[in-house]
PDB file of N, CA and C in Angstrom:
ATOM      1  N   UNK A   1      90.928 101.025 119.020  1.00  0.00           N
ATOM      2  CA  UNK A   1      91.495 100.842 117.710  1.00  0.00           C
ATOM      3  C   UNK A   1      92.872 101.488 117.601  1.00  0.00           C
ATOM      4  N   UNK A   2      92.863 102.736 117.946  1.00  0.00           N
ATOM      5  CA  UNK A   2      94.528 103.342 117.941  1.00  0.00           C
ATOM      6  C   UNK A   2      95.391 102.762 118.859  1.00  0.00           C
ATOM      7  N   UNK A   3      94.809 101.913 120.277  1.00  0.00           N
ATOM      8  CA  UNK A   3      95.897 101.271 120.667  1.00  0.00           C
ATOM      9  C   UNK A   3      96.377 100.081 120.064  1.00  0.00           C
ATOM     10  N   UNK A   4      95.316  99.077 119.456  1.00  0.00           N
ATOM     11  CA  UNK A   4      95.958  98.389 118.340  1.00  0.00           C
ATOM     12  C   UNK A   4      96.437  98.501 117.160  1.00  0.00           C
ATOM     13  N   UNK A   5      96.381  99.562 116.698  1.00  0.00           N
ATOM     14  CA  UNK A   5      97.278 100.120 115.867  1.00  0.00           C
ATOM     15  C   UNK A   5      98.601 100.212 116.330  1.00  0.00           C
ATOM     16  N   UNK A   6      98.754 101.181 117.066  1.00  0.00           N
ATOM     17  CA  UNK A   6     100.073 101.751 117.845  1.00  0.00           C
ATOM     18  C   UNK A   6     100.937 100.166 118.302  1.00  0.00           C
ATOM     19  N   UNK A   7     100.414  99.074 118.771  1.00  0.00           N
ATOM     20  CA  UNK A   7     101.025  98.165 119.490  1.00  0.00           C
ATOM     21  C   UNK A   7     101.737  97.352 118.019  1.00  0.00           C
ATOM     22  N   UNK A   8     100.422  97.115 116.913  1.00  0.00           N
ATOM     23  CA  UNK A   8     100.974  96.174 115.937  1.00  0.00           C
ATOM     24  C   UNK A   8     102.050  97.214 115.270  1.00  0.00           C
ATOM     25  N   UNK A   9     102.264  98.796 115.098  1.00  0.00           N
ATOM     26  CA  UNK A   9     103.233  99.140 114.344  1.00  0.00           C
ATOM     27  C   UNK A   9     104.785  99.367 115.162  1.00  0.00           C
ATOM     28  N   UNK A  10     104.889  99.413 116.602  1.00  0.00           N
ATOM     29  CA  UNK A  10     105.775  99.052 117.293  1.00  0.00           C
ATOM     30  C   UNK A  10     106.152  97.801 117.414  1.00  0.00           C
ATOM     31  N   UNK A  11     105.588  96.911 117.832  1.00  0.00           N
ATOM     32  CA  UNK A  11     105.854  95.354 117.529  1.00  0.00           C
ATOM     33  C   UNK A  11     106.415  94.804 116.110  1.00  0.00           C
ATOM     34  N   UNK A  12     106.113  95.791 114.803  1.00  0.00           N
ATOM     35  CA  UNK A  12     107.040  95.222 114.072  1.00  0.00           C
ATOM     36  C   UNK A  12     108.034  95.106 113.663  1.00  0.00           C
ATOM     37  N   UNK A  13     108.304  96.648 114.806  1.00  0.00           N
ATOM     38  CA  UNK A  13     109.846  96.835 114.453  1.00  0.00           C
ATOM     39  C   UNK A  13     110.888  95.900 114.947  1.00  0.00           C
ATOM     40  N   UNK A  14     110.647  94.917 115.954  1.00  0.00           N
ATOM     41  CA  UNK A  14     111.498  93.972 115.886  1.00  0.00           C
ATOM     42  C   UNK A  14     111.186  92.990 115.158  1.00  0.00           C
ATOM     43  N   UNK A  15     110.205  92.879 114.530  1.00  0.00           N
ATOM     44  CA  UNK A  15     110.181  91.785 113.336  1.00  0.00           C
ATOM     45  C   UNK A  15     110.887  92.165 112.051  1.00  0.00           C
ATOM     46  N   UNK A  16     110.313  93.478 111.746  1.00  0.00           N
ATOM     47  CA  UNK A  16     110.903  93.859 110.803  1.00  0.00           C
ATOM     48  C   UNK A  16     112.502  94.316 110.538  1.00  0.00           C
ATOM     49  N   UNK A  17     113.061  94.033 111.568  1.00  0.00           N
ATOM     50  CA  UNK A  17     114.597  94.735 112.414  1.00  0.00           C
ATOM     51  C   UNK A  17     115.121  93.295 112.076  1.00  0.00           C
ATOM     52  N   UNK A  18     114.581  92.513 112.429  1.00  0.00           N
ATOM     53  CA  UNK A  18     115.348  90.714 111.854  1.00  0.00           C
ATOM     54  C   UNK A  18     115.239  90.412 110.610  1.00  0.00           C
ATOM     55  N   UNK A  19     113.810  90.516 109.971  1.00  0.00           N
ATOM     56  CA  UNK A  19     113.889  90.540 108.721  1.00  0.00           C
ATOM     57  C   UNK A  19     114.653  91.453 107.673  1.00  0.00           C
ATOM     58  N   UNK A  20     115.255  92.334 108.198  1.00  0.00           N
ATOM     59  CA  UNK A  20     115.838  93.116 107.609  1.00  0.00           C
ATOM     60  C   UNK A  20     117.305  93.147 107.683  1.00  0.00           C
ATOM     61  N   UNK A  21     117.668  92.682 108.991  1.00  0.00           N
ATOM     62  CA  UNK A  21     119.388  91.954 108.696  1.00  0.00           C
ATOM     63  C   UNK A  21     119.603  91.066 108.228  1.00  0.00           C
ATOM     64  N   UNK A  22     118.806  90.068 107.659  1.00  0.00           N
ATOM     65  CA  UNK A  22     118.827  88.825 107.182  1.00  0.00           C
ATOM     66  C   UNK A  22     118.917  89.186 105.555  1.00  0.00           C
ATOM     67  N   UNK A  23     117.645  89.792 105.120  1.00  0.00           N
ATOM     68  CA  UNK A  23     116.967  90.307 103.617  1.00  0.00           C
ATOM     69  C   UNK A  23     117.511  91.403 103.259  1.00  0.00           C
ATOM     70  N   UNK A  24     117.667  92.359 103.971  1.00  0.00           N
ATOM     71  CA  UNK A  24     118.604  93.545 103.475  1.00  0.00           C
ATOM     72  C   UNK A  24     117.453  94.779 103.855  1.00  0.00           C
ATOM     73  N   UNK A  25     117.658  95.873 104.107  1.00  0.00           N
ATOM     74  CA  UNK A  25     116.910  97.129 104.401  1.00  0.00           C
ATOM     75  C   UNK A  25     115.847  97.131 103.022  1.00  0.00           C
ATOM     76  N   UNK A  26     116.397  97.880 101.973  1.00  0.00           N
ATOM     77  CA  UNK A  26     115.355  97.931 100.875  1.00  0.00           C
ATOM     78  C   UNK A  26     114.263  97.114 101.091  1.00  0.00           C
ATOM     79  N   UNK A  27     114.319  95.197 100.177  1.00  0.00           N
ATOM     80  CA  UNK A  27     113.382  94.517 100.396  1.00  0.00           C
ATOM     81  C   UNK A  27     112.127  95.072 101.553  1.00  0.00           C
ATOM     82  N   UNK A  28     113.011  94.803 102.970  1.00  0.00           N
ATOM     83  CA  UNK A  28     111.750  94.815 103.855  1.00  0.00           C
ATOM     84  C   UNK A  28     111.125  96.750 104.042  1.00  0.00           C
ATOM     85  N   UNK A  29     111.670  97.342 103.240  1.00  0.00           N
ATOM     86  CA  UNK A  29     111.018  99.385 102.953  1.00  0.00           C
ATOM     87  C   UNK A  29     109.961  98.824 102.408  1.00  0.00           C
ATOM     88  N   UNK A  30     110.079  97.796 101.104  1.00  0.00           N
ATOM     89  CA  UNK A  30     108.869  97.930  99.984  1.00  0.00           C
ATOM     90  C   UNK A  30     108.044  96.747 100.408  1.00  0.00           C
ATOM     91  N   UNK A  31     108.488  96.032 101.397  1.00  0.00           N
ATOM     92  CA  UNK A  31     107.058  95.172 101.641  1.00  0.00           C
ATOM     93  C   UNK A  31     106.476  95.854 102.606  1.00  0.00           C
ATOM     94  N   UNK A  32     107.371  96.777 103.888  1.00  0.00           N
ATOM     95  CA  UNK A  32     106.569  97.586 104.460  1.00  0.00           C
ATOM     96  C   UNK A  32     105.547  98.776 103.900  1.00  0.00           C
ATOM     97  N   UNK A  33     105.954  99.203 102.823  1.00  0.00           N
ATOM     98  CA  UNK A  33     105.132  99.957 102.523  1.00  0.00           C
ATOM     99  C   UNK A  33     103.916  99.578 102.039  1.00  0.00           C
ATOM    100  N   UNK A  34     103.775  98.520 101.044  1.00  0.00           N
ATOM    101  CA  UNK A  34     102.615  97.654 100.531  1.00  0.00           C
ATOM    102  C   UNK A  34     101.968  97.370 101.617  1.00  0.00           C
ATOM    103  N   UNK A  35     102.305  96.177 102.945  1.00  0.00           N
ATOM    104  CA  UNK A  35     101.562  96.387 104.045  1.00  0.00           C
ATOM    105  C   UNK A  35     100.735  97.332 104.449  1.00  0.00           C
ATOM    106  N   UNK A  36     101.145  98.675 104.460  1.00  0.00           N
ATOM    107  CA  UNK A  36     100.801  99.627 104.934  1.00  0.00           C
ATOM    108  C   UNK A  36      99.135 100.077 104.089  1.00  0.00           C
ATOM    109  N   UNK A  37     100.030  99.943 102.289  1.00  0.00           N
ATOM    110  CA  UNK A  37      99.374 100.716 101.723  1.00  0.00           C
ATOM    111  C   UNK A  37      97.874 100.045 101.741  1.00  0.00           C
ATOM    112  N   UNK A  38      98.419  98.112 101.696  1.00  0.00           N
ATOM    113  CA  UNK A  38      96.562  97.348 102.167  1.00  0.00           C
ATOM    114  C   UNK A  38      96.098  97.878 103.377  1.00  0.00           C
ATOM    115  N   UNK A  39      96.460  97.936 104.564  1.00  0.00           N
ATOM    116  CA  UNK A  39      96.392  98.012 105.767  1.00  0.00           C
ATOM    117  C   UNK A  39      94.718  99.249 105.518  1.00  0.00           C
ATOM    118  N   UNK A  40      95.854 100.880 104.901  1.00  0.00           N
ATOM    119  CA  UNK A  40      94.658 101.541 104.855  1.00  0.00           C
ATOM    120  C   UNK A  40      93.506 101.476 103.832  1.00  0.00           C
ATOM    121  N   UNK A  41      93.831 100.487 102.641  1.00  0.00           N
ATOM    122  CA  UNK A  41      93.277 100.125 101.816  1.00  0.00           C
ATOM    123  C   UNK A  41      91.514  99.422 102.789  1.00  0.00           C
ATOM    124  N   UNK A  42      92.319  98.889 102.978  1.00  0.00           N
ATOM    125  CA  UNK A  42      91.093  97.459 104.259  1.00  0.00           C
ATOM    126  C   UNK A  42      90.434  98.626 104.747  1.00  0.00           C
ATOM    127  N   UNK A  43      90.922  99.628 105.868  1.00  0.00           N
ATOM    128  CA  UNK A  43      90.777 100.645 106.708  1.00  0.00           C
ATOM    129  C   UNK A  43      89.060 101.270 106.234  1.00  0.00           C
ATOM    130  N   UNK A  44      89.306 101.368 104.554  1.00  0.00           N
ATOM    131  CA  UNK A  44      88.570 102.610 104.360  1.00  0.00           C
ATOM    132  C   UNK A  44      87.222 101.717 103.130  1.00  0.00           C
ATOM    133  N   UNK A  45      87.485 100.354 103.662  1.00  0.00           N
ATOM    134  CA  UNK A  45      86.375  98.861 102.956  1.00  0.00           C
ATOM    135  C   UNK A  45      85.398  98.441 104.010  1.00  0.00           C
ATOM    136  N   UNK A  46      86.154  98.163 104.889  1.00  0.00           N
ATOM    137  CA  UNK A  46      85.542  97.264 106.134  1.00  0.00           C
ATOM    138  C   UNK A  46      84.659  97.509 107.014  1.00  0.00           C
ATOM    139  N   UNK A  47      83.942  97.334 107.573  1.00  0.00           N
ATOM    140  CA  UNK A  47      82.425  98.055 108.415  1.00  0.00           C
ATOM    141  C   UNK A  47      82.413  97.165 109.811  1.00  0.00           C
ATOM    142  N   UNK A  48      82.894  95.866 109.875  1.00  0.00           N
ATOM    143  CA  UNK A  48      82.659  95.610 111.133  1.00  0.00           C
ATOM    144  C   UNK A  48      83.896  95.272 112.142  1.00  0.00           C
ATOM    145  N   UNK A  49      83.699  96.209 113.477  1.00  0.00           N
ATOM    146  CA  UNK A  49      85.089  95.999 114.358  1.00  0.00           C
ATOM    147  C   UNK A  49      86.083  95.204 114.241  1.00  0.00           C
ATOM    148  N   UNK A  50      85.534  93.577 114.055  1.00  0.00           N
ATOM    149  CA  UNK A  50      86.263  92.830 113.958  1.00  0.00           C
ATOM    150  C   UNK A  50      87.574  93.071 112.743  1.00  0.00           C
ATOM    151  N   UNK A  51      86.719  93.341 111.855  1.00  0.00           N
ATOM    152  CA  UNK A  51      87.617  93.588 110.344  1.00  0.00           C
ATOM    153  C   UNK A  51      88.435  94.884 110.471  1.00  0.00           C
ATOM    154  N   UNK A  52      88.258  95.743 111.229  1.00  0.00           N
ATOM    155  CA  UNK A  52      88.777  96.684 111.245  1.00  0.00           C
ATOM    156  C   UNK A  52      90.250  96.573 112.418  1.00  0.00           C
ATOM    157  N   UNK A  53      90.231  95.987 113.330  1.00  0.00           N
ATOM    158  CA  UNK A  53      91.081  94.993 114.131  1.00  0.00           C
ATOM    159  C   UNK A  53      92.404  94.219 113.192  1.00  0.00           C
ATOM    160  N   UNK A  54      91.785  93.790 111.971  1.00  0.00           N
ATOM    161  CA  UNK A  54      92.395  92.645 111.227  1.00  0.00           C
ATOM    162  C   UNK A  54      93.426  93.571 110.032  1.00  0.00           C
ATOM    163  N   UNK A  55      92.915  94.451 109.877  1.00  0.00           N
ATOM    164  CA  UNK A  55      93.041  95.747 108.623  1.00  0.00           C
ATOM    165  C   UNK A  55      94.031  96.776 109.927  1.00  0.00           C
TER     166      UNK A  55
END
């Protein structure tokens, strides 16, 4: 689980690095953070591996 963690929050930095010269820094701070904030939202709902993978 922490290596898929670790891979999807490195990997977005070049997503989020394009989306963000395009959209502007701010925008993509506050959708990153919302992401985040479901992410552990899901984290602390979900019971089976799979979902926890997805979260």
């Amino acid at each position: 689980m922490l290596g898929v963690s670790n891979l999807s929050q490195q990997g977005m930095f070049l997503i989020g690095g394009t989306l963000a010269d395009r959209y502007g820094c701010k925008p993509m701070i506050l959708v990153g953070c919302a992401l985040r904030t479901v992410a552990c939202a899901l984290l602390a709902v979900v019971q089976p591996p799979s979902a926890l993978v997805v979260a």
